[in-house]
C-alpha atoms as a PDB file:
ATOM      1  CA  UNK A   1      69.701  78.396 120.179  1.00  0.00           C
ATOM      2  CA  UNK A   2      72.874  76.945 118.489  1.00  0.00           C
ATOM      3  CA  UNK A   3      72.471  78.551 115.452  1.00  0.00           C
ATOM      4  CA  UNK A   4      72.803  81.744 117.089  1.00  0.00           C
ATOM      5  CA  UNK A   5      75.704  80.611 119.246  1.00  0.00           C
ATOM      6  CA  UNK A   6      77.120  78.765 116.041  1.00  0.00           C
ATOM      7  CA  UNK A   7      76.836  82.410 114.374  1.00  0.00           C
ATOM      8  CA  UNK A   8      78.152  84.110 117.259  1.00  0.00           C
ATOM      9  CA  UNK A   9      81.082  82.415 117.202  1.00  0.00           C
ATOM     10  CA  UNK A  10      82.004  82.754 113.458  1.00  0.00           C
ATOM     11  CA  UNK A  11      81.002  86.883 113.698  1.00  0.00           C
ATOM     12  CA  UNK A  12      84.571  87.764 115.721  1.00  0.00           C
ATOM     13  CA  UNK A  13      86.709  86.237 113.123  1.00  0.00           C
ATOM     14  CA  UNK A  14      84.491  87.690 110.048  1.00  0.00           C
ATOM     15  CA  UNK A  15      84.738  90.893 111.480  1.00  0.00           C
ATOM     16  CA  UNK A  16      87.958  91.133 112.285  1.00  0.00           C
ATOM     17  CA  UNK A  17      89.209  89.849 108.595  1.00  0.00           C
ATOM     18  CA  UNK A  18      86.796  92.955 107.106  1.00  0.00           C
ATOM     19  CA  UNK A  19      88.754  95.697 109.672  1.00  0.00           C
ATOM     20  CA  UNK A  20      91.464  94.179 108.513  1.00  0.00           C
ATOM     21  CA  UNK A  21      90.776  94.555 104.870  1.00  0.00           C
ATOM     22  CA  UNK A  22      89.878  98.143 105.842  1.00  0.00           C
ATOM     23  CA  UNK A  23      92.715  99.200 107.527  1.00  0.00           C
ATOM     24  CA  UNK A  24      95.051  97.683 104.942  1.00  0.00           C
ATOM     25  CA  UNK A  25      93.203  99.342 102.129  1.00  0.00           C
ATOM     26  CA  UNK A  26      93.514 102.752 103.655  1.00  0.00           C
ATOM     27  CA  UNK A  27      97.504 102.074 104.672  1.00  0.00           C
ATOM     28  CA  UNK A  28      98.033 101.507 101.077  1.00  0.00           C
ATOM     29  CA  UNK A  29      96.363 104.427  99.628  1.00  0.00           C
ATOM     30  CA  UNK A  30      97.496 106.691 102.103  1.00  0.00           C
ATOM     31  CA  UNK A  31     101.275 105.499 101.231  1.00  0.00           C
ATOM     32  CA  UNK A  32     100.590 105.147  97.745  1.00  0.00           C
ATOM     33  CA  UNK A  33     102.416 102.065  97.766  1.00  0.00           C
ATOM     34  CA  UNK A  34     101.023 101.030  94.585  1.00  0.00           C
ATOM     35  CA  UNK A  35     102.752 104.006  92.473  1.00  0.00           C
ATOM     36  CA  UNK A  36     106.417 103.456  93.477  1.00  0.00           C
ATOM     37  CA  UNK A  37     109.156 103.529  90.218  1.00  0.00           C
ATOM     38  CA  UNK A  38     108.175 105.125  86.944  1.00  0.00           C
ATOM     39  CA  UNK A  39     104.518 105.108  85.316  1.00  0.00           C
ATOM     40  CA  UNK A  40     103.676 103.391  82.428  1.00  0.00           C
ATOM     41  CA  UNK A  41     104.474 104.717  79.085  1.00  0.00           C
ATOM     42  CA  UNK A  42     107.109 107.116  80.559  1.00  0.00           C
ATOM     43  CA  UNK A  43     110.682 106.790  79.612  1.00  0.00           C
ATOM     44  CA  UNK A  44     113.035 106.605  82.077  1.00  0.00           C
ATOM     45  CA  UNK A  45     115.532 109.638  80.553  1.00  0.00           C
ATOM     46  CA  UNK A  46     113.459 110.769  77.244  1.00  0.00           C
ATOM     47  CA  UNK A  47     116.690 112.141  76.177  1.00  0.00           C
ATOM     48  CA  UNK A  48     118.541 109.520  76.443  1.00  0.00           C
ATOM     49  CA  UNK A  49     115.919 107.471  74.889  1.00  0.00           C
ATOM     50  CA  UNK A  50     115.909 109.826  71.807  1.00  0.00           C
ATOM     51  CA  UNK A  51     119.514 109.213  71.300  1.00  0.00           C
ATOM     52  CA  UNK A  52     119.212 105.635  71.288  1.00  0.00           C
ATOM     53  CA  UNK A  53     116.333 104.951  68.904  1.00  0.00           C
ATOM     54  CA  UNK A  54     116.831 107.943  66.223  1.00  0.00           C
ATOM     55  CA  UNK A  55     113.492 108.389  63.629  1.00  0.00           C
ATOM     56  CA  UNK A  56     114.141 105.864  60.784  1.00  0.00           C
ATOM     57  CA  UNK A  57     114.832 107.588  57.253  1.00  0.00           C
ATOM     58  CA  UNK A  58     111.103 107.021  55.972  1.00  0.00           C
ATOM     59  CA  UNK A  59     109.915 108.759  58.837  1.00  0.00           C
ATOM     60  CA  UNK A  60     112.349 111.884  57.541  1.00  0.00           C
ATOM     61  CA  UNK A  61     111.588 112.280  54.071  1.00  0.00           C
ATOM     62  CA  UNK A  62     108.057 112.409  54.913  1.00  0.00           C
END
């Protein structure tokens, strides 16, 4: 009978921790908090990258 009590009493917190997880999962997918500021690989201003890093000469005469 204490075991069940025993397991009855650790069940709330468990299962509040998992709706927890849950709800904080969907919150951040919904708000796509994890895609805020530029992706990776993507300049911030190509053009202004292409200014500042011209093609060396090799890369030119071939």
């Amino acid at each position: 009978m204490s075991s069940i009590s025993e397991w009855l009493s650790h069940f709330w917190p468990v299962l509040m921790l998992i709706a927890l997880a849950i709800a904080l999962t969907v919150f951040v997918f919904r708000r796509r908090l994890f895609e805020r500021g530029y992706r990776k690989g993507e300049a911030k201003d190509p053009s202004q990258v292409k200014r500042e890093n011209p093609p060396d000469e090799w890369s030119r005469s071939h």
